[in-house]
N, C-alpha and C. Protein backbone atom coordinates (compact mmCIF):
# COMPACT_ATOMS: atom_id res chain seq x y z
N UNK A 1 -0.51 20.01 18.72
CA UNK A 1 -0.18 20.21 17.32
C UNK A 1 1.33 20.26 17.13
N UNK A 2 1.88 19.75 15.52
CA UNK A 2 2.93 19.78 15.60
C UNK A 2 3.57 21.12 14.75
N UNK A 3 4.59 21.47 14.86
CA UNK A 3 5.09 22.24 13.94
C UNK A 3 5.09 21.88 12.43
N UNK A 4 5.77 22.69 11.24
CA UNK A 4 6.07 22.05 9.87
C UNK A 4 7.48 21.05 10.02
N UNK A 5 8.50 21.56 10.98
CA UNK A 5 9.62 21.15 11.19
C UNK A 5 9.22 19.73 11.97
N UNK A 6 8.65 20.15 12.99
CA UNK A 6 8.55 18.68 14.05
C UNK A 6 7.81 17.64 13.21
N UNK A 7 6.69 17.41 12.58
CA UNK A 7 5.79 16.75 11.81
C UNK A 7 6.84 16.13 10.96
N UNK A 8 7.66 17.00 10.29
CA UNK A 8 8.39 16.41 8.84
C UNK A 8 9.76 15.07 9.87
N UNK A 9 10.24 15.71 11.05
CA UNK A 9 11.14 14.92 11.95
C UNK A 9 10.24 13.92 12.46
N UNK A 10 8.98 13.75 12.91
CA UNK A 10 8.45 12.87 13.67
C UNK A 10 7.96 12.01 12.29
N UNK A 11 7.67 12.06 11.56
CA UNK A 11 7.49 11.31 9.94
C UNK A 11 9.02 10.10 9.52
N UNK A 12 9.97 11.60 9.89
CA UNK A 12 11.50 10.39 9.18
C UNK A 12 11.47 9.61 10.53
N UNK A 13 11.03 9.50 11.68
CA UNK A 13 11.27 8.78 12.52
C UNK A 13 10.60 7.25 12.25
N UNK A 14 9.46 7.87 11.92
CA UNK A 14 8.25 6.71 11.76
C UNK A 14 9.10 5.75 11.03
N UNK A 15 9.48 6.18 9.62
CA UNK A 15 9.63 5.70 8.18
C UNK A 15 11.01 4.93 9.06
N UNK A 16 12.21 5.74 9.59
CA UNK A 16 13.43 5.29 9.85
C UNK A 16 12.86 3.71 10.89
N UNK A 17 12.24 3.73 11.56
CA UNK A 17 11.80 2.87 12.54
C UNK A 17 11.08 2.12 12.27
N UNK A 18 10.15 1.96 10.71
CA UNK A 18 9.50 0.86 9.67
C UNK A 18 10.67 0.11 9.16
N UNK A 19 11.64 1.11 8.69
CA UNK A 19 12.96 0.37 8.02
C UNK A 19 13.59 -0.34 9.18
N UNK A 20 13.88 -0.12 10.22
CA UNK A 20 14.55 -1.44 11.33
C UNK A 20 13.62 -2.07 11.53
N UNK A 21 12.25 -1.87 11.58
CA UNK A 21 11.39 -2.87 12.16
C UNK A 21 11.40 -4.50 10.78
N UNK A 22 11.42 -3.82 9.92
CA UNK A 22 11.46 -4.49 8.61
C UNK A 22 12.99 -5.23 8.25
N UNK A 23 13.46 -4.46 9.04
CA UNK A 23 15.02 -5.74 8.97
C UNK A 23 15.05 -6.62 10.11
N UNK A 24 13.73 -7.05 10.74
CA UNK A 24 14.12 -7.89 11.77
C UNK A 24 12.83 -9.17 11.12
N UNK A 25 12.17 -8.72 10.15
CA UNK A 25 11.35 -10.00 9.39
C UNK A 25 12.16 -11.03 8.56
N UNK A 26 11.79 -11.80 8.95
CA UNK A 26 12.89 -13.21 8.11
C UNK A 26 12.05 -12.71 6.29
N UNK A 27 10.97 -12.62 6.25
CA UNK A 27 11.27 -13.14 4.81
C UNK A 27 11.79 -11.62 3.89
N UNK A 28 11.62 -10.36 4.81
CA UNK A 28 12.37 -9.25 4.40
C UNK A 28 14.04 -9.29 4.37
N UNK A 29 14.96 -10.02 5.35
CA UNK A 29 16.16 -9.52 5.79
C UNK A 29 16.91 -9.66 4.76
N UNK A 30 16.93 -11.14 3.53
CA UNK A 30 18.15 -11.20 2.67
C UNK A 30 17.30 -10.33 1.63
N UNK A 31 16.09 -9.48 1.41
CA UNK A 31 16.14 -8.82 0.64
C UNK A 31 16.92 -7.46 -0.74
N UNK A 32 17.36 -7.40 -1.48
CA UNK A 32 17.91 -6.61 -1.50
C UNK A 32 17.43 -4.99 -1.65
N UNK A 33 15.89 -5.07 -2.21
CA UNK A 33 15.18 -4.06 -1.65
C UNK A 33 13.92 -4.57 -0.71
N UNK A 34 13.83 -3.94 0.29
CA UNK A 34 12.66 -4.53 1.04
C UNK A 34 11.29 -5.28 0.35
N UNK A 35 10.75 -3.74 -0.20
CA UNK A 35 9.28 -4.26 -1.01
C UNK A 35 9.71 -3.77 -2.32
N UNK A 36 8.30 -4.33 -2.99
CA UNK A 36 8.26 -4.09 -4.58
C UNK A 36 7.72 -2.45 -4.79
N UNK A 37 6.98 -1.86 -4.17
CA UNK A 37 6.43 -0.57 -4.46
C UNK A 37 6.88 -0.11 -5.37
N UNK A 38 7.27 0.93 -6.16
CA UNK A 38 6.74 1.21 -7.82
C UNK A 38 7.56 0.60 -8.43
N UNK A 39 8.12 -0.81 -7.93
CA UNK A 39 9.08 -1.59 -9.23
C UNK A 39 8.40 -2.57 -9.39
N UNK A 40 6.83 -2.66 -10.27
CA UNK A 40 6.15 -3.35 -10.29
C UNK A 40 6.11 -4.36 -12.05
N UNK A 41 7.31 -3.69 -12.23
CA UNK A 41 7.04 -3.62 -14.27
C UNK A 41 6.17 -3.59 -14.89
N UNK A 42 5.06 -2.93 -14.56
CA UNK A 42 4.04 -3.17 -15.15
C UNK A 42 3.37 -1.27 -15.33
N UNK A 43 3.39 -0.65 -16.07
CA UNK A 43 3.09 1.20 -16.05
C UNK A 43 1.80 0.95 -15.79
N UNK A 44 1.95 2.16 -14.69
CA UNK A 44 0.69 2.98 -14.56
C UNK A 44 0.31 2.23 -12.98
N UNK A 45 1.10 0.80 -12.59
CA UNK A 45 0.63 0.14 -11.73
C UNK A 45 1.66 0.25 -10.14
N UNK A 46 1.17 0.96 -9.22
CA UNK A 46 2.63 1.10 -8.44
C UNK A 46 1.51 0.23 -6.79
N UNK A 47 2.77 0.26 -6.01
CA UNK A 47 2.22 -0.64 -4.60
C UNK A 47 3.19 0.87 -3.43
N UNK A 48 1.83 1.04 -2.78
CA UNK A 48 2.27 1.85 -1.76
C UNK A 48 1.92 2.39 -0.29
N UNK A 49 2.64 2.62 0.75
CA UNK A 49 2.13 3.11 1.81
C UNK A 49 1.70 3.91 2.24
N UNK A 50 0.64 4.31 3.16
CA UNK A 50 0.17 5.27 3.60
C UNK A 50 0.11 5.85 5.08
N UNK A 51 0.57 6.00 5.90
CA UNK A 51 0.39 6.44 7.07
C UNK A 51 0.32 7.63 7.63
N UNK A 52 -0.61 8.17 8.23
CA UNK A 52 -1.75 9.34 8.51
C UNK A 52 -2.49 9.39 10.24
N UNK A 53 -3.21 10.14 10.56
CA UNK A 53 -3.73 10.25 11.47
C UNK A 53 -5.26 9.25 11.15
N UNK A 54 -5.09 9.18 10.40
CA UNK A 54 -6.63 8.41 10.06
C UNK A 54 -6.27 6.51 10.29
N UNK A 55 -5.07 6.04 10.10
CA UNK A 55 -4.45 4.70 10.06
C UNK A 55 -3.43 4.32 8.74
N UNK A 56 -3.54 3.36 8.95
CA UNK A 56 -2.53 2.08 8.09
C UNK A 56 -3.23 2.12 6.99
N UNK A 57 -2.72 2.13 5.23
CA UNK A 57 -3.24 1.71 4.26
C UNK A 57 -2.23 1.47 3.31
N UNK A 58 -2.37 0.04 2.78
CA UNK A 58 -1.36 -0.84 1.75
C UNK A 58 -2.00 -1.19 0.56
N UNK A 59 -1.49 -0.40 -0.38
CA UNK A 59 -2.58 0.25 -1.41
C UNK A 59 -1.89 -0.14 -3.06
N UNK A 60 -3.14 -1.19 -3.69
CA UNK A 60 -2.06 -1.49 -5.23
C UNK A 60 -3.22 0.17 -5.76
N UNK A 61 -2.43 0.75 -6.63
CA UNK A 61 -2.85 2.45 -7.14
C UNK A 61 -2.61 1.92 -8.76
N UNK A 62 -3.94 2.13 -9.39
CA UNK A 62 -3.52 1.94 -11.03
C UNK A 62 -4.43 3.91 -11.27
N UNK A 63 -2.86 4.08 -11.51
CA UNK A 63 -2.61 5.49 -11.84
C UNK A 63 -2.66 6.07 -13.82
N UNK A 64 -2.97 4.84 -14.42
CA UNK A 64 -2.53 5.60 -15.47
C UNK A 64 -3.46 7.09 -15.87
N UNK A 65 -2.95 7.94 -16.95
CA UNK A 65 -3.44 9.04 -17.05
C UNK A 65 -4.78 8.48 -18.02
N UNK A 66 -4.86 8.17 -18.94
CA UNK A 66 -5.96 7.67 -19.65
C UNK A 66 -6.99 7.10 -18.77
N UNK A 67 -7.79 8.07 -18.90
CA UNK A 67 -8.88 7.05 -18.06
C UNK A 67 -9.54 5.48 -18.22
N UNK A 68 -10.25 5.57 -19.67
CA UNK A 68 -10.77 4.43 -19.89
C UNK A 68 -9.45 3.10 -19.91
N UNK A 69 -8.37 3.46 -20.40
CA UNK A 69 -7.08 2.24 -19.92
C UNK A 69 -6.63 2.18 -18.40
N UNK A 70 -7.10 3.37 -17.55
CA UNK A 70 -7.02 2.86 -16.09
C UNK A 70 -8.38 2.09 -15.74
N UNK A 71 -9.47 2.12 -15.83
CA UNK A 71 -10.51 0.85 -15.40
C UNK A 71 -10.88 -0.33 -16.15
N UNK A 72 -10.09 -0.09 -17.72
CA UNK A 72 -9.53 -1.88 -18.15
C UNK A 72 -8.89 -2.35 -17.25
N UNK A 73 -8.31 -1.38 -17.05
CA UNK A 73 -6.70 -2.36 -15.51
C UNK A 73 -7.74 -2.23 -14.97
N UNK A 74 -8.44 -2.06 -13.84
CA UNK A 74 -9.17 -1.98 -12.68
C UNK A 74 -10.12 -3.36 -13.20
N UNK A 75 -10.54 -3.37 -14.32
CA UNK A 75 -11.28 -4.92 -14.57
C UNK A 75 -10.81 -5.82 -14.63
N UNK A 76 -9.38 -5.96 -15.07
CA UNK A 76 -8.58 -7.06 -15.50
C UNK A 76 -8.09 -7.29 -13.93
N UNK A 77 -8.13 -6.71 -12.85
CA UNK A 77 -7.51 -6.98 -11.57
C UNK A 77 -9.11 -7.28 -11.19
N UNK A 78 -10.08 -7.00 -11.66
CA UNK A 78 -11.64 -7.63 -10.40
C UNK A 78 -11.22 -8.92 -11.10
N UNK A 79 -11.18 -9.00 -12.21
CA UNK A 79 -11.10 -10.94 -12.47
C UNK A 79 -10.71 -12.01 -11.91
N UNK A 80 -9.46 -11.05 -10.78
CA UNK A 80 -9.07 -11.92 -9.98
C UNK A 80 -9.36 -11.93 -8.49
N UNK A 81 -10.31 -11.28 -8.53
CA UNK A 81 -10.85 -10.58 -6.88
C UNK A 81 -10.71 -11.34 -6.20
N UNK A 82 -11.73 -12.82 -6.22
CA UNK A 82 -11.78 -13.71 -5.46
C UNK A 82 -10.50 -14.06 -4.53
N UNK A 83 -9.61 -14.21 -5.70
CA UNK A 83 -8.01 -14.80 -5.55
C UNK A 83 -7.71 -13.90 -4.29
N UNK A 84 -7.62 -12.88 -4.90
CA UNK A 84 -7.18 -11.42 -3.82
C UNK A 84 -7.75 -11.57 -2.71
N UNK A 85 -8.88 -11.39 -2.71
CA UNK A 85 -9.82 -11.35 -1.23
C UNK A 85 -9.58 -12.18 -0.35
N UNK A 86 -9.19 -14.08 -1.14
CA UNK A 86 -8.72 -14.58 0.15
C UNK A 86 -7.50 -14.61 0.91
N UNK A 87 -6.60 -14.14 0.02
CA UNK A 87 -5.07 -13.82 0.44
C UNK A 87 -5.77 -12.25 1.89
N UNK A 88 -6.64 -12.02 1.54
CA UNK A 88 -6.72 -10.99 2.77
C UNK A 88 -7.98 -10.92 3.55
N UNK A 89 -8.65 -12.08 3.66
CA UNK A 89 -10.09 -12.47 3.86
C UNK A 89 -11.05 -11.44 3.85
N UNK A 90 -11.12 -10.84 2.44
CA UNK A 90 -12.18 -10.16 2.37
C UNK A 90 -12.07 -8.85 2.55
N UNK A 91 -11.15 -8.21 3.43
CA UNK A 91 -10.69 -6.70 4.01
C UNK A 91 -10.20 -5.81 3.19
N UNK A 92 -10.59 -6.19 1.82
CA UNK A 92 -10.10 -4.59 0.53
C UNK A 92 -10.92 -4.43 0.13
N UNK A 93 -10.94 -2.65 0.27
CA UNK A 93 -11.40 -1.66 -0.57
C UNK A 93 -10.99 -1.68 -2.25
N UNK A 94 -12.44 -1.73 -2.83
CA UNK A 94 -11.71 -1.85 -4.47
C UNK A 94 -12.60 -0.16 -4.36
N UNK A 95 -11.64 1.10 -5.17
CA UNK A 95 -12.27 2.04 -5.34
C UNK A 95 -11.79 2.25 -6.38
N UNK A 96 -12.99 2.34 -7.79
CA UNK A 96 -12.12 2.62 -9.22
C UNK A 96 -12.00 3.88 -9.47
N UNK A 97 -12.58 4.98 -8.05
CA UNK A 97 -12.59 6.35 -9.00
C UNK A 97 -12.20 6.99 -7.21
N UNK A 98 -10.73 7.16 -7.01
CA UNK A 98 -10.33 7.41 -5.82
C UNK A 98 -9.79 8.66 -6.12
N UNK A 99 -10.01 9.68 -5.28
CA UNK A 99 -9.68 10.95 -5.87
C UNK A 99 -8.56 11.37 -4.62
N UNK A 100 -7.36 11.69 -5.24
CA UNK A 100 -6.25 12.32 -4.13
C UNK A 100 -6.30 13.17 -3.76
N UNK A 101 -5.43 13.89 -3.22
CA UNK A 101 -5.82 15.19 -2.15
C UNK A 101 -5.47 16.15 -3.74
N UNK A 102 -4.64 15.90 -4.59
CA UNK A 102 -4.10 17.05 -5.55
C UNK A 102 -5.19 16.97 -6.87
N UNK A 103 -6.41 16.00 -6.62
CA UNK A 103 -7.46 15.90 -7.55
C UNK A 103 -7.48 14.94 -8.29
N UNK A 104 -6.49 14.51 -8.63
CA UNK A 104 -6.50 13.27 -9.53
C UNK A 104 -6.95 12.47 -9.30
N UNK A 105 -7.84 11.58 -10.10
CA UNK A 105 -8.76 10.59 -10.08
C UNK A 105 -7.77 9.16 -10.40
N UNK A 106 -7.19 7.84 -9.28
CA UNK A 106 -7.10 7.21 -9.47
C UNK A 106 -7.61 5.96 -8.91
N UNK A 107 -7.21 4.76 -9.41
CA UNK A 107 -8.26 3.43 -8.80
C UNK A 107 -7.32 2.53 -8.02
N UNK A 108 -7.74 2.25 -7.13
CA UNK A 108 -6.93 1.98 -5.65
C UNK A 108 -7.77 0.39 -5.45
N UNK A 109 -6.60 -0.77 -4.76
CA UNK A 109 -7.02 -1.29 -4.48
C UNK A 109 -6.38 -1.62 -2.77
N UNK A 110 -7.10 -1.58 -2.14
CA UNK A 110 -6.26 -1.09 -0.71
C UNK A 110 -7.17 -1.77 0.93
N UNK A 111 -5.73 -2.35 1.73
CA UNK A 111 -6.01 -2.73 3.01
C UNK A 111 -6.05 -1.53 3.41
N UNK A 112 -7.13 -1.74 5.00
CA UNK A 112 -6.23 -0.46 5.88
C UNK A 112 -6.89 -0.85 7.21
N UNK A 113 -6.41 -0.45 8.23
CA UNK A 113 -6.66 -0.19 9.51
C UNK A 113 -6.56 0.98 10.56
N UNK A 114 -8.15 1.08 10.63
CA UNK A 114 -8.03 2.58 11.01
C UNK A 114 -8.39 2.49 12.79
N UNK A 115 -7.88 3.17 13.36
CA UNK A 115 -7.93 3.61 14.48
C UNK A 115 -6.71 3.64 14.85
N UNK A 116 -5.36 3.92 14.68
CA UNK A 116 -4.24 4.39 15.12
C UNK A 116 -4.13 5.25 14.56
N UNK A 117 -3.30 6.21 15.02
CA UNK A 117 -2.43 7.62 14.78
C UNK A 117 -1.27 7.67 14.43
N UNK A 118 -0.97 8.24 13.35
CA UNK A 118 0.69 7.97 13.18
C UNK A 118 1.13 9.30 14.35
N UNK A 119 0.57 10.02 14.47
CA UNK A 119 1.21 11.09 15.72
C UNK A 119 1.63 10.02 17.23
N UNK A 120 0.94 9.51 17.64
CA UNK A 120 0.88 8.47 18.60
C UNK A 120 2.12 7.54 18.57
N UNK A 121 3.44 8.13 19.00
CA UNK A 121 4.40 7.16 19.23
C UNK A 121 3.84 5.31 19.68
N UNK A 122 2.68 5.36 20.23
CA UNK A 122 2.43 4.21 21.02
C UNK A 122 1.64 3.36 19.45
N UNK A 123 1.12 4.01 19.05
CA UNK A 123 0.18 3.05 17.94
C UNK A 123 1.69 2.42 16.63
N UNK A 124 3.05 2.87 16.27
CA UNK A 124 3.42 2.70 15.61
C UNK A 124 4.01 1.59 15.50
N UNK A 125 4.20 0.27 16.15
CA UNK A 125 4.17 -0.81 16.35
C UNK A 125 3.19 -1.44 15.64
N UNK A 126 1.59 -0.92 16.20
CA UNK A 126 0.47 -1.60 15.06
C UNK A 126 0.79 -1.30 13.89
N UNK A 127 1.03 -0.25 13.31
CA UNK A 127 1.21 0.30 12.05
C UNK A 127 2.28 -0.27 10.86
N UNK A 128 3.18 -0.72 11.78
CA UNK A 128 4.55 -1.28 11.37
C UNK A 128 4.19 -2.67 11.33
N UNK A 129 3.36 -3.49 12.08
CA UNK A 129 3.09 -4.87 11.46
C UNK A 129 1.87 -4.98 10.51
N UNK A 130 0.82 -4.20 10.93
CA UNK A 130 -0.11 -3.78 9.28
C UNK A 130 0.98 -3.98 8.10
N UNK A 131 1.58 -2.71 8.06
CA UNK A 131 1.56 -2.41 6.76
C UNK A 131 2.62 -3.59 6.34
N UNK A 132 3.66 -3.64 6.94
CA UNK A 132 4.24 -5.24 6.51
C UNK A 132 3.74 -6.81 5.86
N UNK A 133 3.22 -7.05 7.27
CA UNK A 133 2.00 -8.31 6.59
C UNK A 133 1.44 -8.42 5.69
N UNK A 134 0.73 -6.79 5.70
CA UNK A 134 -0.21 -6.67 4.26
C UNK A 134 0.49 -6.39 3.01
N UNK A 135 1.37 -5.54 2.80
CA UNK A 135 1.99 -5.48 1.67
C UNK A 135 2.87 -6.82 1.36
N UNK A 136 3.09 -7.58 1.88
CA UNK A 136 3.86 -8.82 1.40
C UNK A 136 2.63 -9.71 0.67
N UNK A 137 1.52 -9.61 1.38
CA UNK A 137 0.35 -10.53 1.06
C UNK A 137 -0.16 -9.83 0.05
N UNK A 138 -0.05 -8.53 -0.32
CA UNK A 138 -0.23 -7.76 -1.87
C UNK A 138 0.96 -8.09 -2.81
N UNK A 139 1.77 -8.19 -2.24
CA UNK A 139 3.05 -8.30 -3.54
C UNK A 139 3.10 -9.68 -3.83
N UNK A 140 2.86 -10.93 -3.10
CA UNK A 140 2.61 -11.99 -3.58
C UNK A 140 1.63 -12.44 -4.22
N UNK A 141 0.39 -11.94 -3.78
CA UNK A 141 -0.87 -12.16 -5.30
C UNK A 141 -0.28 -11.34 -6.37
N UNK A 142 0.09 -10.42 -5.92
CA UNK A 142 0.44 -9.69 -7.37
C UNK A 142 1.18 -10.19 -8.45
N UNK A 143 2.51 -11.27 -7.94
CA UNK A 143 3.18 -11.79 -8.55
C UNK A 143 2.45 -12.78 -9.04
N UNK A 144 1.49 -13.44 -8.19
CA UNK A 144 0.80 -14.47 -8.63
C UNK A 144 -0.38 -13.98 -9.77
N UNK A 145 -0.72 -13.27 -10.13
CA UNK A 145 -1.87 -12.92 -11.19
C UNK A 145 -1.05 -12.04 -12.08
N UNK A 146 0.12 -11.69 -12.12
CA UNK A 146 0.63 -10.49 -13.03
C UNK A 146 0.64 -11.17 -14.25
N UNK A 147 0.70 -12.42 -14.99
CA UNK A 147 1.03 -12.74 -16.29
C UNK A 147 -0.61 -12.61 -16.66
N UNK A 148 -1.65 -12.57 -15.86
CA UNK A 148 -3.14 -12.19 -16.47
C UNK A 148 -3.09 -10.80 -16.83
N UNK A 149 -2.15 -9.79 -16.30
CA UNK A 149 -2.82 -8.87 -16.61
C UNK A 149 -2.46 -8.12 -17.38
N UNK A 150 -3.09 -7.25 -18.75
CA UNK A 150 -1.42 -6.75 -19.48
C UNK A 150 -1.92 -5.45 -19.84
């Protein structure tokens, strides 16, 4: 087990060591921010990472507070499922009623790969090309279906 101190240091390590791993991808390097994550222009709609003892998850989150206008968005994004699914052959979770650890009910549309540890210095290599691959292959459908969705 880790401490509160060691956990929060072995975390900035992870994150610090995603960020070099991510400056050595060609279509990341002339970036001027890596990924799109919540600069999506679009409210209520953010792109984000997850890494945990449970695995890897690269997650589009339609957060708005209104419920019934968060699963219009959640319909107006199945319209394009197909599209989506093959950009990731099939491997997303669509969950319209995803509940966070602080209770809030939001609708997630999300890769993941589970069986690594983010505690596991050795698994963070897998973790670091997951979540890369996949979030580029989310931010490019995304760009590609965003004028459908409003």
């Amino acid at each position: 087990m880790y401490s509160k101190t060691e956990l929060k240091k072995l975390k900035a390590n992870f994150w610090e060591g995603f960020c070099t791993y991510c400056s050595y991808i060609p279509e990341l390097k002339n970036r001027k921010s890596k990924f799109m994550l919540y600069n999506t222009k679009m409210k209520g709609i953010e792109m984000k990472f997850e890494a945990s003892r449970e695995g890897a998850f690269v997650i589009l989150e339609i957060n708005l507070k209104n419920e019934q206008a968060r699963l219009d968005k959640f319909e107006q994004f199945e319209r394009y499922k197909s599209l989506i699914e093959n950009n990731f052959h099939g491997e997303l979770v669509w969950d319209f009623a995803f509940r966070r650890e602080s209770g809030e009910e939001v609708c997630r549309i999300y890769a993941q790969k589970r069986g690594i540890d983010l505690h596991r210095r050795s698994d963070w290599i897998a973790f670091y090309e997951f979540m890369s691959t996949n979030m580029l292959k989310l931010e490019n459908v995304f760009k590609e279906i965003k004028e459908g969705i409003t």
